[in-house]
PDB file of N, CA and C in Angstrom:
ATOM      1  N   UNK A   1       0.810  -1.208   0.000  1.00  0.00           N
ATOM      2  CA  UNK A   1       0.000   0.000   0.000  1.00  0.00           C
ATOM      3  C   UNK A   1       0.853   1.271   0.000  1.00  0.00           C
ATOM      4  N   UNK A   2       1.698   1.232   0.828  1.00  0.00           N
ATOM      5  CA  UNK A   2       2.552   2.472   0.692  1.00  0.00           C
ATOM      6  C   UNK A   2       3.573   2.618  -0.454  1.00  0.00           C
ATOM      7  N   UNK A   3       3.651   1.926  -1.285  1.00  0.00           N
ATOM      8  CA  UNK A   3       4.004   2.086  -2.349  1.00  0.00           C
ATOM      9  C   UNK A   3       2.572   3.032  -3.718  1.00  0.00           C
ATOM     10  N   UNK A   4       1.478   2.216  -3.570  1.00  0.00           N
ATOM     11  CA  UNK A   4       0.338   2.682  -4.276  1.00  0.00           C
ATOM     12  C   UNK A   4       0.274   4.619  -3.188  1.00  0.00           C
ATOM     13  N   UNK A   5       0.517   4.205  -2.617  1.00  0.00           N
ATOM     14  CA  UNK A   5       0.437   6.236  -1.756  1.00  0.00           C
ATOM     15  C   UNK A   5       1.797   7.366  -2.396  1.00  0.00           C
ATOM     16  N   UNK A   6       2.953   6.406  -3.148  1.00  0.00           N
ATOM     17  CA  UNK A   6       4.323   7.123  -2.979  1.00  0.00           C
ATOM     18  C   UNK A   6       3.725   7.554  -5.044  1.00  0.00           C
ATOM     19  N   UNK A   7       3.144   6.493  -5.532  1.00  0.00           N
ATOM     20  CA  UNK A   7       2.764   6.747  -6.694  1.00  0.00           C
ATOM     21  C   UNK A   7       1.559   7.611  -7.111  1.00  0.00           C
ATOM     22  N   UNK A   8       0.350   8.014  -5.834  1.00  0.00           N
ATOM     23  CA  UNK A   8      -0.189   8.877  -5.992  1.00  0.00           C
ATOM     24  C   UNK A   8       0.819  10.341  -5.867  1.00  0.00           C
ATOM     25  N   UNK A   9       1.342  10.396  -4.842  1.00  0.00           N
ATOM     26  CA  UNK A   9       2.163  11.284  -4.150  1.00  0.00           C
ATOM     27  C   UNK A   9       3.074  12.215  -5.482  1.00  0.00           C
ATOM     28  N   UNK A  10       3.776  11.154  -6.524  1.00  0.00           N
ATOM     29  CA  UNK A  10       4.600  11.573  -7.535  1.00  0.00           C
ATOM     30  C   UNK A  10       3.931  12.198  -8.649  1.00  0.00           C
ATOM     31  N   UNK A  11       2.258  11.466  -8.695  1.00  0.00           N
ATOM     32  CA  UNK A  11       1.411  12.358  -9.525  1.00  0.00           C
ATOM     33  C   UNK A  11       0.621  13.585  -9.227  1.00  0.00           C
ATOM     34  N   UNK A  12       0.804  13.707  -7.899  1.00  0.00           N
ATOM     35  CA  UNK A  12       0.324  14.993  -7.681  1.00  0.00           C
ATOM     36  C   UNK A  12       1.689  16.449  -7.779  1.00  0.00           C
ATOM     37  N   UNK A  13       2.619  15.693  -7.323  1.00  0.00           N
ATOM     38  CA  UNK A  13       3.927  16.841  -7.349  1.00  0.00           C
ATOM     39  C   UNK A  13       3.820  17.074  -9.262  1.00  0.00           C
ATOM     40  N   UNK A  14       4.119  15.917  -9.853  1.00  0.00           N
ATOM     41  CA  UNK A  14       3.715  16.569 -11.718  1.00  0.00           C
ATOM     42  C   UNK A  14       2.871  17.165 -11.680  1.00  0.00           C
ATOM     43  N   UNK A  15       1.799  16.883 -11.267  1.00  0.00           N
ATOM     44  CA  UNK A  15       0.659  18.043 -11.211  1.00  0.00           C
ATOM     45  C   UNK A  15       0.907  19.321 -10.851  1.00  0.00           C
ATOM     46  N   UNK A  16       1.414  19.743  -9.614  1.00  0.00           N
ATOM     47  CA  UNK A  16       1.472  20.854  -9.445  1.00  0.00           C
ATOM     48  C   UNK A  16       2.777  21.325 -10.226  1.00  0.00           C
ATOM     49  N   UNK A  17       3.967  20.936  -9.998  1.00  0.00           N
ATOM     50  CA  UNK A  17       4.863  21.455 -11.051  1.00  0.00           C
ATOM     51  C   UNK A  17       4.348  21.791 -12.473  1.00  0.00           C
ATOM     52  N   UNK A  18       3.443  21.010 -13.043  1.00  0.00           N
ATOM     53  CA  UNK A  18       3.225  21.531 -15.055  1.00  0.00           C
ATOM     54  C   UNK A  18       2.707  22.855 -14.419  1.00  0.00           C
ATOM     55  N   UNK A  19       1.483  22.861 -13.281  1.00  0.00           N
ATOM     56  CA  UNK A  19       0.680  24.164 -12.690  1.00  0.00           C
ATOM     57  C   UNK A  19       1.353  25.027 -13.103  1.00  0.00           C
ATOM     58  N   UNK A  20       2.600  25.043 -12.107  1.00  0.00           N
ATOM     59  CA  UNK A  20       3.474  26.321 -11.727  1.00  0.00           C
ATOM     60  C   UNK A  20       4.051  26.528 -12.691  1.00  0.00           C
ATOM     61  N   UNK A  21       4.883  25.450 -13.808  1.00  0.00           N
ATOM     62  CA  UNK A  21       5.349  26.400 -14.913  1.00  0.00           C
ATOM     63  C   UNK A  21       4.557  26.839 -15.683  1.00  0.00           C
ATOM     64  N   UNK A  22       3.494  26.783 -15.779  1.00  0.00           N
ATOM     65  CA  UNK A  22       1.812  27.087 -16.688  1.00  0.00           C
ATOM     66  C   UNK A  22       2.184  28.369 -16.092  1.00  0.00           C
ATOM     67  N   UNK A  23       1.805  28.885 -14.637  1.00  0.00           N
ATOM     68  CA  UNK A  23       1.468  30.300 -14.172  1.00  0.00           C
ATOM     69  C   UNK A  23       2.181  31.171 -14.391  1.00  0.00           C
ATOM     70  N   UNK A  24       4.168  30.665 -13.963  1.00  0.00           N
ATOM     71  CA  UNK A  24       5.131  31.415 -14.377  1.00  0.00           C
ATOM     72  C   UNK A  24       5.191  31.776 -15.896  1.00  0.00           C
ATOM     73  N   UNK A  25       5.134  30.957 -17.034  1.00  0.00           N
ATOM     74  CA  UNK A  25       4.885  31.364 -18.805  1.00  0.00           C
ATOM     75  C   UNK A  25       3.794  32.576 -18.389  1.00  0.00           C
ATOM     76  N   UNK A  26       2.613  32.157 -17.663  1.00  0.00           N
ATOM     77  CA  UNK A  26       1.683  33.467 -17.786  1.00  0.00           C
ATOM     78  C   UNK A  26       1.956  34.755 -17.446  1.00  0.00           C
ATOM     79  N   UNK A  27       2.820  35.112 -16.413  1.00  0.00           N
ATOM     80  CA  UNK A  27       3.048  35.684 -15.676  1.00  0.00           C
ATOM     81  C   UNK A  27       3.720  37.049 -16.924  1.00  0.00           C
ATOM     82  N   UNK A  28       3.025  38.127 -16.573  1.00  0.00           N
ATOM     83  CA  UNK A  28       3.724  39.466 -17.463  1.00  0.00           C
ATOM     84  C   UNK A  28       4.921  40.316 -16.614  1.00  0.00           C
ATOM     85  N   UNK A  29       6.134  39.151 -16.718  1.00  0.00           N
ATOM     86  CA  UNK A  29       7.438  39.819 -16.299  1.00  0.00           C
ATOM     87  C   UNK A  29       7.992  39.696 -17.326  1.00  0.00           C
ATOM     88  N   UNK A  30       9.343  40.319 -16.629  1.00  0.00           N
ATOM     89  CA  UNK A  30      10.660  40.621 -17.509  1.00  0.00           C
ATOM     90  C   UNK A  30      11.578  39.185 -17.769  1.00  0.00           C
ATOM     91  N   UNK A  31      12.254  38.762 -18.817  1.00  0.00           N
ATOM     92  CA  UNK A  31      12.648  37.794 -18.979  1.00  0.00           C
ATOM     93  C   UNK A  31      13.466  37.137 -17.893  1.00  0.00           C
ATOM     94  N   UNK A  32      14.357  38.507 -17.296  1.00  0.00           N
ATOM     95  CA  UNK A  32      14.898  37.819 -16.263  1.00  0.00           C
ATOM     96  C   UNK A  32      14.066  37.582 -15.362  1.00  0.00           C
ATOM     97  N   UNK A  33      13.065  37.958 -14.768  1.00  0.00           N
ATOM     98  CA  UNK A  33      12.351  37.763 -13.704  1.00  0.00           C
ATOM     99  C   UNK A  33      11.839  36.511 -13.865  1.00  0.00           C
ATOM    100  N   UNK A  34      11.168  36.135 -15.099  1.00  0.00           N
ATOM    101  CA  UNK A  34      10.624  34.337 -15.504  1.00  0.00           C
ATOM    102  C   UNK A  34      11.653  33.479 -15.384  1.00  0.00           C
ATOM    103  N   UNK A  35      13.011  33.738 -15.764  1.00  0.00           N
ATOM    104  CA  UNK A  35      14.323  33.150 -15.399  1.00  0.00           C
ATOM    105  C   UNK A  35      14.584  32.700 -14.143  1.00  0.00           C
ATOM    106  N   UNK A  36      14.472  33.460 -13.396  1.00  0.00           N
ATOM    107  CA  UNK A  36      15.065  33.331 -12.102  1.00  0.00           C
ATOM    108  C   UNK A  36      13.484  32.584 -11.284  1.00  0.00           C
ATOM    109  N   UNK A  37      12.233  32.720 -11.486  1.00  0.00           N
ATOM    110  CA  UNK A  37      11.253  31.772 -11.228  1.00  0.00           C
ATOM    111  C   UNK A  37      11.144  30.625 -11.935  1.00  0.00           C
ATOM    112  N   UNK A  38      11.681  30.237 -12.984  1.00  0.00           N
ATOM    113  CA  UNK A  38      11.616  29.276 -13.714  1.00  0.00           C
ATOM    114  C   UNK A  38      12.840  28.528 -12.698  1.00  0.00           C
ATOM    115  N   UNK A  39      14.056  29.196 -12.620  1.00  0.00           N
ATOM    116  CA  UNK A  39      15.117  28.358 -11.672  1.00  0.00           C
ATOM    117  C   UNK A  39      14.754  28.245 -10.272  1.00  0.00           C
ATOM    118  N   UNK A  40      13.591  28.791  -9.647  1.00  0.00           N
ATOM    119  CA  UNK A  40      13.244  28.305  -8.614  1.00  0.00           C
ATOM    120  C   UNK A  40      12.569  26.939  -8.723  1.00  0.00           C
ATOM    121  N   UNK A  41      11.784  27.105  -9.814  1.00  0.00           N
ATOM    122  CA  UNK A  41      10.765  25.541 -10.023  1.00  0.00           C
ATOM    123  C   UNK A  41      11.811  24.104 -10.147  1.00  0.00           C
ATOM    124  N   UNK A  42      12.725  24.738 -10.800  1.00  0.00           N
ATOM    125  CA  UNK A  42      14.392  23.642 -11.174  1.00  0.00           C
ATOM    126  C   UNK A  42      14.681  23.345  -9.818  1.00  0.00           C
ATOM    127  N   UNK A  43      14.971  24.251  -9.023  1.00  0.00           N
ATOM    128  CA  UNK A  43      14.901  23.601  -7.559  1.00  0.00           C
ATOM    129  C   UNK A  43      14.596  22.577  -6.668  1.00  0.00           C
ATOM    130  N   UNK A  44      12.916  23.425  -6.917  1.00  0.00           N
ATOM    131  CA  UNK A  44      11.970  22.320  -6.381  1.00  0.00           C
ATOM    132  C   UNK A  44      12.003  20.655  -7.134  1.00  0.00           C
ATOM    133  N   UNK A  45      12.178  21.063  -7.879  1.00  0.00           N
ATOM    134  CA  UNK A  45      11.930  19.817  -8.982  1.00  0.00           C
ATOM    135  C   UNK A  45      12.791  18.834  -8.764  1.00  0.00           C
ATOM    136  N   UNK A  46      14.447  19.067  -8.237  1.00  0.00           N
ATOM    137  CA  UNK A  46      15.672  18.585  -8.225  1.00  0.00           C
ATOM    138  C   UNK A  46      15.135  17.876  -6.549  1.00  0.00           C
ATOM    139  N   UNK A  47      14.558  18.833  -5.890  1.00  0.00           N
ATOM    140  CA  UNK A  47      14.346  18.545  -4.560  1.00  0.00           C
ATOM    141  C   UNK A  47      13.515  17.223  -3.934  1.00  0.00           C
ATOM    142  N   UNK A  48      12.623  17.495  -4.809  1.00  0.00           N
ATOM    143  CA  UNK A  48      11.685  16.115  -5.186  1.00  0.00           C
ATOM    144  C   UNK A  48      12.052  14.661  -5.390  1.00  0.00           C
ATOM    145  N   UNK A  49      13.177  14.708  -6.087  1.00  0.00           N
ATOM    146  CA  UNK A  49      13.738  13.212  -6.612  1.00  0.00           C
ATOM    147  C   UNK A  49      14.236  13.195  -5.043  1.00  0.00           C
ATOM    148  N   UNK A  50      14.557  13.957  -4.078  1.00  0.00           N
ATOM    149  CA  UNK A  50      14.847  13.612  -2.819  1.00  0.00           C
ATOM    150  C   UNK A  50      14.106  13.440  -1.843  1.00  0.00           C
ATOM    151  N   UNK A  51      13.040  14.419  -1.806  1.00  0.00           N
ATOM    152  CA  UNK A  51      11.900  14.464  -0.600  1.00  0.00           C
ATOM    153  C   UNK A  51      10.764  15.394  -1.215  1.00  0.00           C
ATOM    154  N   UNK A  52      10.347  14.033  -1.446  1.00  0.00           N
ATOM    155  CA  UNK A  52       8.370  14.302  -2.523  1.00  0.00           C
ATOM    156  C   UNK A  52       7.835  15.543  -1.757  1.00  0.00           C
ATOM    157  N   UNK A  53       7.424  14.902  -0.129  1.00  0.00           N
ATOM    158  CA  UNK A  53       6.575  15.833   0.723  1.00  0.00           C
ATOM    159  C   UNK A  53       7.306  17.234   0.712  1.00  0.00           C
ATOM    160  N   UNK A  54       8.755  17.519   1.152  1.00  0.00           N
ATOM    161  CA  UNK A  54       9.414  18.427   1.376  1.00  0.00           C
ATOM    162  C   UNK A  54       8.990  19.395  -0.373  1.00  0.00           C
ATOM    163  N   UNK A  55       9.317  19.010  -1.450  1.00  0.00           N
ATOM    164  CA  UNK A  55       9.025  19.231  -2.668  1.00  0.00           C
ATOM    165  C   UNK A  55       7.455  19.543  -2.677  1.00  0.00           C
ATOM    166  N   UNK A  56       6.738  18.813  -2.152  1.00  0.00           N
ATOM    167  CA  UNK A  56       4.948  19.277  -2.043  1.00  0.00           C
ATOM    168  C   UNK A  56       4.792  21.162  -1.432  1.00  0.00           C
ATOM    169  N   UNK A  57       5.302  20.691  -0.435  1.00  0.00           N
ATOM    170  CA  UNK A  57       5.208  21.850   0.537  1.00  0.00           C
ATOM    171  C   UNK A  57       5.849  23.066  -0.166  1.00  0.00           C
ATOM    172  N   UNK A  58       7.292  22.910  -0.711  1.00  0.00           N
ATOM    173  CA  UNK A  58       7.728  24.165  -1.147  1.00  0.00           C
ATOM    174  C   UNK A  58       7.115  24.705  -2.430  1.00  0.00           C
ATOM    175  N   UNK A  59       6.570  23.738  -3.155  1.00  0.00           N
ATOM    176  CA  UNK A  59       5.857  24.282  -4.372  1.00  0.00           C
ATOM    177  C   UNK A  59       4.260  24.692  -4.124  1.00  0.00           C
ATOM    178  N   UNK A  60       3.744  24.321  -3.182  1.00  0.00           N
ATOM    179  CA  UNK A  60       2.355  24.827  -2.521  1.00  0.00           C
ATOM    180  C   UNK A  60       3.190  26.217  -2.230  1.00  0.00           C
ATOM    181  N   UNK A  61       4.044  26.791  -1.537  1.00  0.00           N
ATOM    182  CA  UNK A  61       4.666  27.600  -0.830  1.00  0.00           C
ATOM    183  C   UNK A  61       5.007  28.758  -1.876  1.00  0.00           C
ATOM    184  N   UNK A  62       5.024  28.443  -2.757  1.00  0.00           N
ATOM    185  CA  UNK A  62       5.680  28.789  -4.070  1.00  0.00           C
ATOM    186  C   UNK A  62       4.667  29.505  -4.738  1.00  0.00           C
ATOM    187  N   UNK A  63       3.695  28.692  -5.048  1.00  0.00           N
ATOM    188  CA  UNK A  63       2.215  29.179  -5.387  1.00  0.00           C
ATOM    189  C   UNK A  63       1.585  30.076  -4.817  1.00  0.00           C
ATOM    190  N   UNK A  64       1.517  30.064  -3.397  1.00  0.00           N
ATOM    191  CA  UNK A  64       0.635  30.421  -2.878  1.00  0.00           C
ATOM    192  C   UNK A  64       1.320  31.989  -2.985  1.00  0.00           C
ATOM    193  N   UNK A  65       2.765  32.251  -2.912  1.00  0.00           N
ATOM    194  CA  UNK A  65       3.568  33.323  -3.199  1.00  0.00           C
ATOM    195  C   UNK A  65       2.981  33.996  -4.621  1.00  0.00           C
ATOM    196  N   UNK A  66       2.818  33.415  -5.179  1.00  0.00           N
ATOM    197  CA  UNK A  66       2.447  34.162  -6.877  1.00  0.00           C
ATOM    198  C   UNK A  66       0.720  34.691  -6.673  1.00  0.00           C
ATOM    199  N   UNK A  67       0.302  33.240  -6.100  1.00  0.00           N
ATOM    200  CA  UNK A  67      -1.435  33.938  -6.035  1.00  0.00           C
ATOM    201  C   UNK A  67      -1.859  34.894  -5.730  1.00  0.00           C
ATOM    202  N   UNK A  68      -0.594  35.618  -3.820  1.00  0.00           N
ATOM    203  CA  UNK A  68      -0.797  36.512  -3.554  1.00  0.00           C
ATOM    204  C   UNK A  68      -0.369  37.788  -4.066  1.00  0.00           C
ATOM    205  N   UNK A  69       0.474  37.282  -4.368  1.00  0.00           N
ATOM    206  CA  UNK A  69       0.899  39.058  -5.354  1.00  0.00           C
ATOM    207  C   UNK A  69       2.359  39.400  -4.545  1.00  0.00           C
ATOM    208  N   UNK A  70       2.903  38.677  -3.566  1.00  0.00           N
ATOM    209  CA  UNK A  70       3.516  38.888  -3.117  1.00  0.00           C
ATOM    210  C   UNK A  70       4.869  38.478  -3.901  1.00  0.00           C
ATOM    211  N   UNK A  71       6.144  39.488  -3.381  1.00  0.00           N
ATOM    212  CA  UNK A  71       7.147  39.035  -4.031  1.00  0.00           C
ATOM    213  C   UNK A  71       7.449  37.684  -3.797  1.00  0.00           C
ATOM    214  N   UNK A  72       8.215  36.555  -4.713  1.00  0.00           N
ATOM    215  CA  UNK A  72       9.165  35.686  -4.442  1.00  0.00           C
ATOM    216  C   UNK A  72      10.598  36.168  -4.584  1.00  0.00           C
ATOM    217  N   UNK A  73      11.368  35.712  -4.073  1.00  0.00           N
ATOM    218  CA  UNK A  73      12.755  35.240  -4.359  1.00  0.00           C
ATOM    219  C   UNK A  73      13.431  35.336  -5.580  1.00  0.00           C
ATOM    220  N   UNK A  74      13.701  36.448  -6.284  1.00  0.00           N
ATOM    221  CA  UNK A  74      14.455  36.890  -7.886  1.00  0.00           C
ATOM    222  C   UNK A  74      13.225  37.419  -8.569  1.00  0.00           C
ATOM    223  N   UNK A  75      12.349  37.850  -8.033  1.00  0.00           N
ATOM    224  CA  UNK A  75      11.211  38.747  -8.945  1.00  0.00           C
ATOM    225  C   UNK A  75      10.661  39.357  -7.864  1.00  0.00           C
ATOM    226  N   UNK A  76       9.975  40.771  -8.710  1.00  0.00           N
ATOM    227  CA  UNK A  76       9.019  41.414  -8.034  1.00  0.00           C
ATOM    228  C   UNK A  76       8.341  42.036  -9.051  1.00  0.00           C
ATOM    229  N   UNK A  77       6.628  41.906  -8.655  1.00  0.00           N
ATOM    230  CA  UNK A  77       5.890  42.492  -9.821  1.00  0.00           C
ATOM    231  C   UNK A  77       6.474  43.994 -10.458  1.00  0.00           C
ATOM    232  N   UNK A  78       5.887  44.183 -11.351  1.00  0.00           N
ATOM    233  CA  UNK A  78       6.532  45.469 -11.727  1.00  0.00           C
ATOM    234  C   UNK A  78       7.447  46.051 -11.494  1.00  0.00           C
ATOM    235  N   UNK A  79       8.593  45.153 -11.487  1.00  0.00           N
ATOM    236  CA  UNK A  79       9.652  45.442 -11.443  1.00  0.00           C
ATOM    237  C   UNK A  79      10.211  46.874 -10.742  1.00  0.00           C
ATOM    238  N   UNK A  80       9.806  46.543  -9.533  1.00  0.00           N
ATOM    239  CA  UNK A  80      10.035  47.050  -8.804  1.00  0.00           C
ATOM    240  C   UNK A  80      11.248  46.639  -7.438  1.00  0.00           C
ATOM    241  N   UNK A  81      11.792  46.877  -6.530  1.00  0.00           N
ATOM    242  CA  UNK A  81      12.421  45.918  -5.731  1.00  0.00           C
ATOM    243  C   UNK A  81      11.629  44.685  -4.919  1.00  0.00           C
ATOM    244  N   UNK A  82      12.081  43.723  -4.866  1.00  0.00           N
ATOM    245  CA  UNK A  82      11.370  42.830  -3.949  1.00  0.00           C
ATOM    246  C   UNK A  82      11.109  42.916  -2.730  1.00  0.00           C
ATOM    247  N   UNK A  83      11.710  43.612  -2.173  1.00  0.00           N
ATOM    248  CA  UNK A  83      10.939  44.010  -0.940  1.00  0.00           C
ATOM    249  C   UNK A  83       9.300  44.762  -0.657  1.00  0.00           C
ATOM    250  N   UNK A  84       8.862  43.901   0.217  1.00  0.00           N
ATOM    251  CA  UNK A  84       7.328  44.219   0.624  1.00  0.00           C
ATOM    252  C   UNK A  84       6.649  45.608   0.682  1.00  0.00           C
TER     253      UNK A  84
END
């Protein structure tokens, strides 16, 4: 059984990863700014082949950063500074 849970588990992280690079392509920044969010998702992604859950959490974390409008980590809307 916990094998059938580790294989749901891997289809939901693809899931949300295609998400997030879906939102980041949408996203009306500057090339570098999609760059440097696109290399955050590379992150997560790398992180995953190590720790699924840990990889769940930071890309929920990740998201939930863009939904709000709030800066992430190498972007800020309108290019402005990232600070709040």
């Amino acid at each position: 059984m916990e094998r059938d849970g580790q294989l749901e588990l891997y289809d939901l992280v693809a899931a949300r990863l295609k998400h997030a690079h879906a939102v980041v392509r949408s996203l009306d920044v500057t090339d570098d700014e999609r760059r440097a969010l696109a290399r955050r998702l590379l992150v997560i992604t790398t992180a995953a082949k190590q720790d699924l859950r840990g990889a769940l959490r930071r890309l929920d974390r990740f998201l939930a950063e863009l939904d709000s409008g709030r800066p992430v980590e190498g972007w800020s809307r309108g290019g402005g500074d990232a600070s709040p």
